[in-house]
N, C-alpha and C. Protein backbone atom coordinates (compact mmCIF):
# COMPACT_ATOMS: atom_id res chain seq x y z
N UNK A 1 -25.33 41.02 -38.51
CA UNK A 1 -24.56 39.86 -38.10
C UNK A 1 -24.23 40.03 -36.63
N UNK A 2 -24.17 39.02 -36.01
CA UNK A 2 -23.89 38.99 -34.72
C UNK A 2 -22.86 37.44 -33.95
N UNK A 3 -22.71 37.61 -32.71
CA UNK A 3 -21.42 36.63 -32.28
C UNK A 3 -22.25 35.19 -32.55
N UNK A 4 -23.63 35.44 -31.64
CA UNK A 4 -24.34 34.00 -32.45
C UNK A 4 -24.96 33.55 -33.26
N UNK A 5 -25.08 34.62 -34.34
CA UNK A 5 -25.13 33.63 -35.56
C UNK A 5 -23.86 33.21 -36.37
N UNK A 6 -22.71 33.85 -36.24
CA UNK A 6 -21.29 33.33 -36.13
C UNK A 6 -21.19 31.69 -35.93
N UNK A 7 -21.74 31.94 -34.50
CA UNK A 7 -21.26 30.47 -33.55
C UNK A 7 -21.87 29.40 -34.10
N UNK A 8 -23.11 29.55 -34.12
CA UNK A 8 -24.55 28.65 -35.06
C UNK A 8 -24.05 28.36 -36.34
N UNK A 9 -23.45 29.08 -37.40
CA UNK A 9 -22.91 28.60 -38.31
C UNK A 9 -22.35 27.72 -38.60
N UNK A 10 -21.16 28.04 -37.51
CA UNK A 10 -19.83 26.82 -37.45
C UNK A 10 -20.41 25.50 -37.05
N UNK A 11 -21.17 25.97 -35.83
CA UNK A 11 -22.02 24.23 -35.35
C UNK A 11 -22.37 23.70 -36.19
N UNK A 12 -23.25 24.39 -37.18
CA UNK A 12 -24.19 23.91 -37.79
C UNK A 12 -22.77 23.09 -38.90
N UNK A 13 -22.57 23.06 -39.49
CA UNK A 13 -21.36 22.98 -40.27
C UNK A 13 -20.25 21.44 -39.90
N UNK A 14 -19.96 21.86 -38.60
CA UNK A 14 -19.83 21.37 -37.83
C UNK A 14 -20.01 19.53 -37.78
N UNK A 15 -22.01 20.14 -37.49
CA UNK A 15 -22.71 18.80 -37.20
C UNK A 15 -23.27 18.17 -38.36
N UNK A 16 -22.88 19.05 -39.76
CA UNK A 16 -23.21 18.04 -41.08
C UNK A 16 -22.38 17.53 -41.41
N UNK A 17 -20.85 17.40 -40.58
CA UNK A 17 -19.49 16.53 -41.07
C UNK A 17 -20.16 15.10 -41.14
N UNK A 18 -20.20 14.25 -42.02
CA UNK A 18 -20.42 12.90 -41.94
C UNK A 18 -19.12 12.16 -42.31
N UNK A 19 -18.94 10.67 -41.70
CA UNK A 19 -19.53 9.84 -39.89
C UNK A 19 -19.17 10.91 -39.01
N UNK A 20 -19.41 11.79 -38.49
CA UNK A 20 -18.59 12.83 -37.31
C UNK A 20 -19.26 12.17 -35.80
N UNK A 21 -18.45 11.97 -34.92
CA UNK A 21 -18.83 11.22 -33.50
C UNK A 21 -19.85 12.46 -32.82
N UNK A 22 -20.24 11.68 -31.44
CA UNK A 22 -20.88 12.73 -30.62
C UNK A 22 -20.14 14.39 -30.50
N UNK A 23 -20.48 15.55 -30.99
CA UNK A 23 -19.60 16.54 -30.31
C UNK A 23 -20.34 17.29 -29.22
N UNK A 24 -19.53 17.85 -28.30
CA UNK A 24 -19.85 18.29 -27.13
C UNK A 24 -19.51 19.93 -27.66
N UNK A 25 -20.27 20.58 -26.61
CA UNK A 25 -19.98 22.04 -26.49
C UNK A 25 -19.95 22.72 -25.17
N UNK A 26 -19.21 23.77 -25.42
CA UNK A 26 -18.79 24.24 -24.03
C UNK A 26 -20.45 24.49 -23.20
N UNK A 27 -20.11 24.06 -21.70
CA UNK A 27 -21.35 24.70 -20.73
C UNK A 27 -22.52 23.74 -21.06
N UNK A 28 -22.29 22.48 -21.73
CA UNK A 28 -23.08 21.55 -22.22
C UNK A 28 -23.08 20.19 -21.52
N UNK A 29 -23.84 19.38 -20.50
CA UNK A 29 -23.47 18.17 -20.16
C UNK A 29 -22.99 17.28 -20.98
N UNK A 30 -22.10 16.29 -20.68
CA UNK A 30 -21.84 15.41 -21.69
C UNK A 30 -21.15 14.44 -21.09
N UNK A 31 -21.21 13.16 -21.35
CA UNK A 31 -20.60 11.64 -21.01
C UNK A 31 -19.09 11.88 -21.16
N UNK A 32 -18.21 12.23 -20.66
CA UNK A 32 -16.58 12.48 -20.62
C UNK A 32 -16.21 10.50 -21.17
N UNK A 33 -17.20 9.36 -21.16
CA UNK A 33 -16.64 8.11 -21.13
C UNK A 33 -17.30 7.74 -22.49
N UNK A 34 -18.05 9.07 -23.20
CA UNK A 34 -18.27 8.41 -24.57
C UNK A 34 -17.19 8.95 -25.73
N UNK A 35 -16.32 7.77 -26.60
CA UNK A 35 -15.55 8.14 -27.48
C UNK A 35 -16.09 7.04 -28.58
N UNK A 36 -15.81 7.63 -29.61
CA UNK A 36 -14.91 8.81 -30.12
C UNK A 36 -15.88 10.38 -29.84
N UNK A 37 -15.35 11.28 -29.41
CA UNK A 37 -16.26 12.65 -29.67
C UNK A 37 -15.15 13.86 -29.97
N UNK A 38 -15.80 15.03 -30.17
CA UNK A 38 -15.25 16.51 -30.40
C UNK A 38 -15.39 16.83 -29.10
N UNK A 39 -14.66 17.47 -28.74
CA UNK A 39 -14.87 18.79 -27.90
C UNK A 39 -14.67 19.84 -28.28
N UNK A 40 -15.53 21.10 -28.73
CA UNK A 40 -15.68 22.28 -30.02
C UNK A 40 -16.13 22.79 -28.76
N UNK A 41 -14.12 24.16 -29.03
CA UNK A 41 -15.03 25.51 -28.18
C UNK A 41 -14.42 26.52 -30.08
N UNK A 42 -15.57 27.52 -29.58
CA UNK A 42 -15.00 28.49 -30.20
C UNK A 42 -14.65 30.23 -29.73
N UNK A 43 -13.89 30.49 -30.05
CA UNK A 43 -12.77 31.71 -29.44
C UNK A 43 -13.23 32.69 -30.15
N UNK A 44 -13.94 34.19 -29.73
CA UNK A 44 -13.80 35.09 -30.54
C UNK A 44 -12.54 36.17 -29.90
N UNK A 45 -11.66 36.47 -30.76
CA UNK A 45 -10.38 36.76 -30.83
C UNK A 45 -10.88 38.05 -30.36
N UNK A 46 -11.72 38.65 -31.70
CA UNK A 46 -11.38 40.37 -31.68
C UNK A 46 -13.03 40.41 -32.65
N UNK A 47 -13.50 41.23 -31.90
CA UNK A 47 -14.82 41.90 -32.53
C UNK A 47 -14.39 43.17 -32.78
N UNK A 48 -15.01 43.71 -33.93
CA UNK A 48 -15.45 45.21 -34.39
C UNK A 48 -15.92 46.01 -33.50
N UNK A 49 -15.47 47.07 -32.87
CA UNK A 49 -15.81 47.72 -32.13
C UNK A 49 -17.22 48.55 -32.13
N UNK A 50 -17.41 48.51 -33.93
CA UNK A 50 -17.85 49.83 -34.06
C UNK A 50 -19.74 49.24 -33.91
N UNK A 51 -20.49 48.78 -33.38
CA UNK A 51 -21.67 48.37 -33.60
C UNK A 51 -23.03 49.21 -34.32
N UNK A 52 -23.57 48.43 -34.98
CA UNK A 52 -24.95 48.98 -35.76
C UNK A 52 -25.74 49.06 -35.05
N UNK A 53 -26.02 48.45 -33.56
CA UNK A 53 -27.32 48.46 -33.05
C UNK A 53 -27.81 47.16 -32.39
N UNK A 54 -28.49 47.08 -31.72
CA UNK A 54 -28.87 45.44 -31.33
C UNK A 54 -27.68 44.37 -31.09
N UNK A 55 -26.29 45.22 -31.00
CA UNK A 55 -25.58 44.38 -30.50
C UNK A 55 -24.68 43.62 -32.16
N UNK A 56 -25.16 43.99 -33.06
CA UNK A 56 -24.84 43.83 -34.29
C UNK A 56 -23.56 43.85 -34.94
N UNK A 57 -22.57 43.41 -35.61
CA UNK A 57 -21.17 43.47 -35.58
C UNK A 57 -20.53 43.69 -37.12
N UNK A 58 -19.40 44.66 -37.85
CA UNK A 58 -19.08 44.34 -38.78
C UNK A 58 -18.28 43.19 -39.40
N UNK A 59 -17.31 42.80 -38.05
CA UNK A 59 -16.63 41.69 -38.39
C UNK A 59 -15.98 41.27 -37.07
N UNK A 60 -15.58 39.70 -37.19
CA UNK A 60 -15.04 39.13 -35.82
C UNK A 60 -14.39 38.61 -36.64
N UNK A 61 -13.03 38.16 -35.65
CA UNK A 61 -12.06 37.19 -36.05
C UNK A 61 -11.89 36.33 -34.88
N UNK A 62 -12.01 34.80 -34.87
CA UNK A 62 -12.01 34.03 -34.15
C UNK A 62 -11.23 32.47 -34.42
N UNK A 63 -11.28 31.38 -33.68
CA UNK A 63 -10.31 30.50 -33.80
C UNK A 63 -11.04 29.40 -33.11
N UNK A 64 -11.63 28.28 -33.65
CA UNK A 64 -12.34 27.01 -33.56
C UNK A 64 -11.69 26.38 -33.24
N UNK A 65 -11.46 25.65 -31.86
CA UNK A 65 -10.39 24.86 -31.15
C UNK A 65 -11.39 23.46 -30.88
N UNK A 66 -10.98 22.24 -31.53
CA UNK A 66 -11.52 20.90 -31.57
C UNK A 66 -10.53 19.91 -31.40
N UNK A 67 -11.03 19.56 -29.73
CA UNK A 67 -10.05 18.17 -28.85
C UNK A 67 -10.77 16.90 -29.85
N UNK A 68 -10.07 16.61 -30.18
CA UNK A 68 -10.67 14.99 -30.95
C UNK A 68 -10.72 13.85 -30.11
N UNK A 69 -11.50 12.95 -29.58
CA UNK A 69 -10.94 12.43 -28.91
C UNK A 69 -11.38 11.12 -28.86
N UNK A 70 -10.47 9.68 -29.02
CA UNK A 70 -10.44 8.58 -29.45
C UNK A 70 -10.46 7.43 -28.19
N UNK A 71 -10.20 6.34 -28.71
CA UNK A 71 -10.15 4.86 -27.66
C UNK A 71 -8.83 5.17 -27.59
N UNK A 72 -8.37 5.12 -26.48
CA UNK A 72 -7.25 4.63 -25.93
C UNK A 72 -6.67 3.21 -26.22
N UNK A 73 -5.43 3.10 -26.99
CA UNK A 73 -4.90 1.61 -26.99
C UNK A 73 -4.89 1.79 -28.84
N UNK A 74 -5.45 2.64 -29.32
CA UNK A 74 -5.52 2.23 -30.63
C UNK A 74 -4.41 2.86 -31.81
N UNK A 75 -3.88 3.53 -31.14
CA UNK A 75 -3.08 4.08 -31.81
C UNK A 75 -3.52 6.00 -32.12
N UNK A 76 -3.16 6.70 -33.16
CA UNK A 76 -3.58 8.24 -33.12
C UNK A 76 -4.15 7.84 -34.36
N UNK A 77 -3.99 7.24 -35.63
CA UNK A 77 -4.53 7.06 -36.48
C UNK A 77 -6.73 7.45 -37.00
N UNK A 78 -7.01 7.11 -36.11
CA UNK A 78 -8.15 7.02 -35.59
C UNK A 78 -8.90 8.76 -35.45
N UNK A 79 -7.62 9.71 -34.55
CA UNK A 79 -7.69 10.89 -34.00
C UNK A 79 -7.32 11.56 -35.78
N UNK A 80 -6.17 10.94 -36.37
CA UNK A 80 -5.88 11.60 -37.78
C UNK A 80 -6.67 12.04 -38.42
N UNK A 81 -7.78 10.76 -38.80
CA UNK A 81 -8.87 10.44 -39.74
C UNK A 81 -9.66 11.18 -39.82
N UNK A 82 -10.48 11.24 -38.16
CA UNK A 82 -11.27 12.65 -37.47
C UNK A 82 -10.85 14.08 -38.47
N UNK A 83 -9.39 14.16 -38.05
CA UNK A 83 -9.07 15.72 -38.14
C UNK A 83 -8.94 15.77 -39.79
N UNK A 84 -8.58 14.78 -40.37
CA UNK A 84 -8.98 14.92 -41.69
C UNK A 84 -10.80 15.15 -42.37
N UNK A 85 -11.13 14.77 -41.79
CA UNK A 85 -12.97 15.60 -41.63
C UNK A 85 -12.96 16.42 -41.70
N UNK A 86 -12.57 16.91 -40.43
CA UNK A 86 -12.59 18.32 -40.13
C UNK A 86 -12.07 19.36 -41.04
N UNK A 87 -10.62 18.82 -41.76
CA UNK A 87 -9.97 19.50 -43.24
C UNK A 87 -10.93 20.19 -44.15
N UNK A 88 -11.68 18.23 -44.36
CA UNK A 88 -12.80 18.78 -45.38
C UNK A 88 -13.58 19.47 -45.69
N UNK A 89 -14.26 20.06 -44.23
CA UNK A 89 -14.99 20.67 -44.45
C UNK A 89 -14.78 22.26 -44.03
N UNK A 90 -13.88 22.65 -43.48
CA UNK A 90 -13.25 23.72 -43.25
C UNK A 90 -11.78 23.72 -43.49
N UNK A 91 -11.64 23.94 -45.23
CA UNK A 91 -10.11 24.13 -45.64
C UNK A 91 -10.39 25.77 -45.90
N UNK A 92 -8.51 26.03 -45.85
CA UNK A 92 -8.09 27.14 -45.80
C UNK A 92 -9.06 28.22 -46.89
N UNK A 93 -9.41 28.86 -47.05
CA UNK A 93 -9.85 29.63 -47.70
C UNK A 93 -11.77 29.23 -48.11
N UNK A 94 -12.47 28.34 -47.76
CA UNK A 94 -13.78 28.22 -47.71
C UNK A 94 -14.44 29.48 -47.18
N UNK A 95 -15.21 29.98 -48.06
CA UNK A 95 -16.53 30.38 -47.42
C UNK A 95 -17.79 30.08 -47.57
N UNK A 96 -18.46 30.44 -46.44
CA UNK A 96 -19.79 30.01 -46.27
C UNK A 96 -20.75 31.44 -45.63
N UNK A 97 -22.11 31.25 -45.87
CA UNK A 97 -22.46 32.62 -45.53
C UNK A 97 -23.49 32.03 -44.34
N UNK A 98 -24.16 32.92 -43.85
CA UNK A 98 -24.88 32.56 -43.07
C UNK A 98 -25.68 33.81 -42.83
N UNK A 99 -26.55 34.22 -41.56
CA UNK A 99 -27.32 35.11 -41.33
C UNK A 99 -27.10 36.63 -40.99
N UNK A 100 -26.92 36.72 -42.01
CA UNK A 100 -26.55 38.50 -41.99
C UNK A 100 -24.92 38.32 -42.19
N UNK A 101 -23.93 37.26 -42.92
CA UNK A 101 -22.83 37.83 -43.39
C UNK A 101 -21.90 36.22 -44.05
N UNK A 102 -20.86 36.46 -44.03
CA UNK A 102 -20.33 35.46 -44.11
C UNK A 102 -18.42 35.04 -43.56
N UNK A 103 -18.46 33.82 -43.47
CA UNK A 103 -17.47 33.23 -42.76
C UNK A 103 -16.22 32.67 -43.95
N UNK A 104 -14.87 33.56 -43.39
CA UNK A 104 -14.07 32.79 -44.40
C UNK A 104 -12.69 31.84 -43.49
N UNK A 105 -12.42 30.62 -44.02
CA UNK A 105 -11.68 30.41 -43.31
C UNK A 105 -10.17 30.31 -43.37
N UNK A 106 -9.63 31.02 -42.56
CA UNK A 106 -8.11 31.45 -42.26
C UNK A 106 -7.06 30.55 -42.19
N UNK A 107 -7.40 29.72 -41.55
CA UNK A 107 -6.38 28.74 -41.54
C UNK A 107 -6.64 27.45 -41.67
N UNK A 108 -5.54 26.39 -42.08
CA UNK A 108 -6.49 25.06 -42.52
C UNK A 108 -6.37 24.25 -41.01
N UNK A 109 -7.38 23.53 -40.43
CA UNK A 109 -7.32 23.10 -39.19
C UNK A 109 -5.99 22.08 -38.91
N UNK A 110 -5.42 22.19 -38.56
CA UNK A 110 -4.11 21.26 -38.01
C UNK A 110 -4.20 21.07 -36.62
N UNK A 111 -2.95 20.27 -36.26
CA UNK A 111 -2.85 19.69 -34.75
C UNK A 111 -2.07 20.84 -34.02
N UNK A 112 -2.70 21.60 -32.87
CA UNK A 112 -2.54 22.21 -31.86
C UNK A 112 -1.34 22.19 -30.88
N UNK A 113 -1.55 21.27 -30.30
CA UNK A 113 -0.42 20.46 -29.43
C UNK A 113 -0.39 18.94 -29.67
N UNK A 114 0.59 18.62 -28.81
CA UNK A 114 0.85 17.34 -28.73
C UNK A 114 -0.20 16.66 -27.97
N UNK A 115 -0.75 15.49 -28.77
CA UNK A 115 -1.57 14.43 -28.25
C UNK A 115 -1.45 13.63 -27.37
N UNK A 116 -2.43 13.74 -26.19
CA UNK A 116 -2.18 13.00 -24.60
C UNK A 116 -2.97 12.15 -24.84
N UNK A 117 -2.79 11.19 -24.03
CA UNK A 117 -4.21 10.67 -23.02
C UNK A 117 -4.98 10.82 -21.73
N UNK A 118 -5.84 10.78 -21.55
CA UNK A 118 -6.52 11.09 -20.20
C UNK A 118 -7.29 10.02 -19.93
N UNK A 119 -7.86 10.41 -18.67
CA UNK A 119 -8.19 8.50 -18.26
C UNK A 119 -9.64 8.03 -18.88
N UNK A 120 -10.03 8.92 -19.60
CA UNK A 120 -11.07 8.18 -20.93
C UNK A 120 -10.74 8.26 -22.33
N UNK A 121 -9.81 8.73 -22.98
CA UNK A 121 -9.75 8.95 -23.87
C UNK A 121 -8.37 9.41 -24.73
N UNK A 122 -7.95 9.14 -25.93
CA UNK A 122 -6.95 9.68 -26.03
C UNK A 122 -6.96 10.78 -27.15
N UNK A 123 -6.31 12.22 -26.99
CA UNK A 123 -6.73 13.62 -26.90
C UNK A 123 -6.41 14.09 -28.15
N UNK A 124 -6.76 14.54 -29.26
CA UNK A 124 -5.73 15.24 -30.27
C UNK A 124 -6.10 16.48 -30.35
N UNK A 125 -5.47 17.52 -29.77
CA UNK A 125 -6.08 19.05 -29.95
C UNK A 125 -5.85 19.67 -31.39
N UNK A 126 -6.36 20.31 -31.83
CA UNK A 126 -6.54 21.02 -33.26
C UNK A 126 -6.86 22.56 -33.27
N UNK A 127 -7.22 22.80 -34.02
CA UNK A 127 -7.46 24.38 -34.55
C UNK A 127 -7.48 24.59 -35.53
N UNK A 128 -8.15 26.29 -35.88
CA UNK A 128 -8.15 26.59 -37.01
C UNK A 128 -8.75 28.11 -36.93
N UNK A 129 -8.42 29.24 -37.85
CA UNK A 129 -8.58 30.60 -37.55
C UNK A 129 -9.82 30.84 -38.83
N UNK A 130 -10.98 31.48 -38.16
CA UNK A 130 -11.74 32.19 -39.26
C UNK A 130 -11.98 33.54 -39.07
N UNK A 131 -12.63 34.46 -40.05
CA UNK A 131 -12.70 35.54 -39.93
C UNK A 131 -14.66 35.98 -40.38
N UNK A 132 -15.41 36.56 -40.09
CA UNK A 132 -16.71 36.86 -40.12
C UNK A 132 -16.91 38.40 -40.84
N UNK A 133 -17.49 38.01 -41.57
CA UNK A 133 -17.59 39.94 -42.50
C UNK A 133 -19.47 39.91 -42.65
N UNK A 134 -19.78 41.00 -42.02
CA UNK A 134 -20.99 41.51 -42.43
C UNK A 134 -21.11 42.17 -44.02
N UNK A 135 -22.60 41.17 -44.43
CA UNK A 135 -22.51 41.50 -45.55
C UNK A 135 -23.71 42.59 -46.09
């Protein structure tokens, strides 16, 4: 197991949420004037020190941070709905496996901070904590 097949997981996961809008990823071009979209970074907290080889890992613990982000004028309702997706498919205690281990998830995604607007869009930050075990 390693950090990117970790990361690939979650995307992947991620991008089978259905209706889920455009999502963006970090270091990725993207239209800042198309909404509704995600903005999905993900955080690795704390890796296993101890490595197998090739860069290989026993376990990471990390934290999936997703800006939701809506039309302006419409209310947050819209941003809710989103993050209720997101519930679905990553509630508290899900796992899923993937390439060389599997992903459990820590916390159930909720709202981060308080929801802004910016001059395209209006913002709902979120989160949510998982943990990665080589299997």
């Amino acid at each position: 197991m390693n950090s990117k097949d970790i990361s690939n997981a979650i995307k992947a996961r991620l991008l089978a949420i259905s209706p889920a809008p455009e999502i963006s990823w970090p270091n990725v071009e993207f239209n800042p004037g198309v909404v509704p979209r995600w903005e999905v970074t993900i955080i690795k907290n704390r890796t296993d020190p101890s490595l197998k080889g090739g860069g290989a890992i026993d376990r990471e613990d990390g934290s999936v941070q997703i800006v939701i982000c809506t039309a302006q004028g419409i209310g947050e309702d819209a941003g809710l709905d989103d993050l209720d997706l997101v519930r679905a498919s990553f509630a508290k205690g899900d796992r899923f496996s993937f390439t060389g281990g599997q992903c459990t998830i820590m916390t159930e995604p909720s709202q981060s901070a308080q929801p802004f607007p910016d001059k395209t869009s209006f913002r709902l930050p979120t989160s949510f904590d998982y943990v990665a075990n080589a299997t």
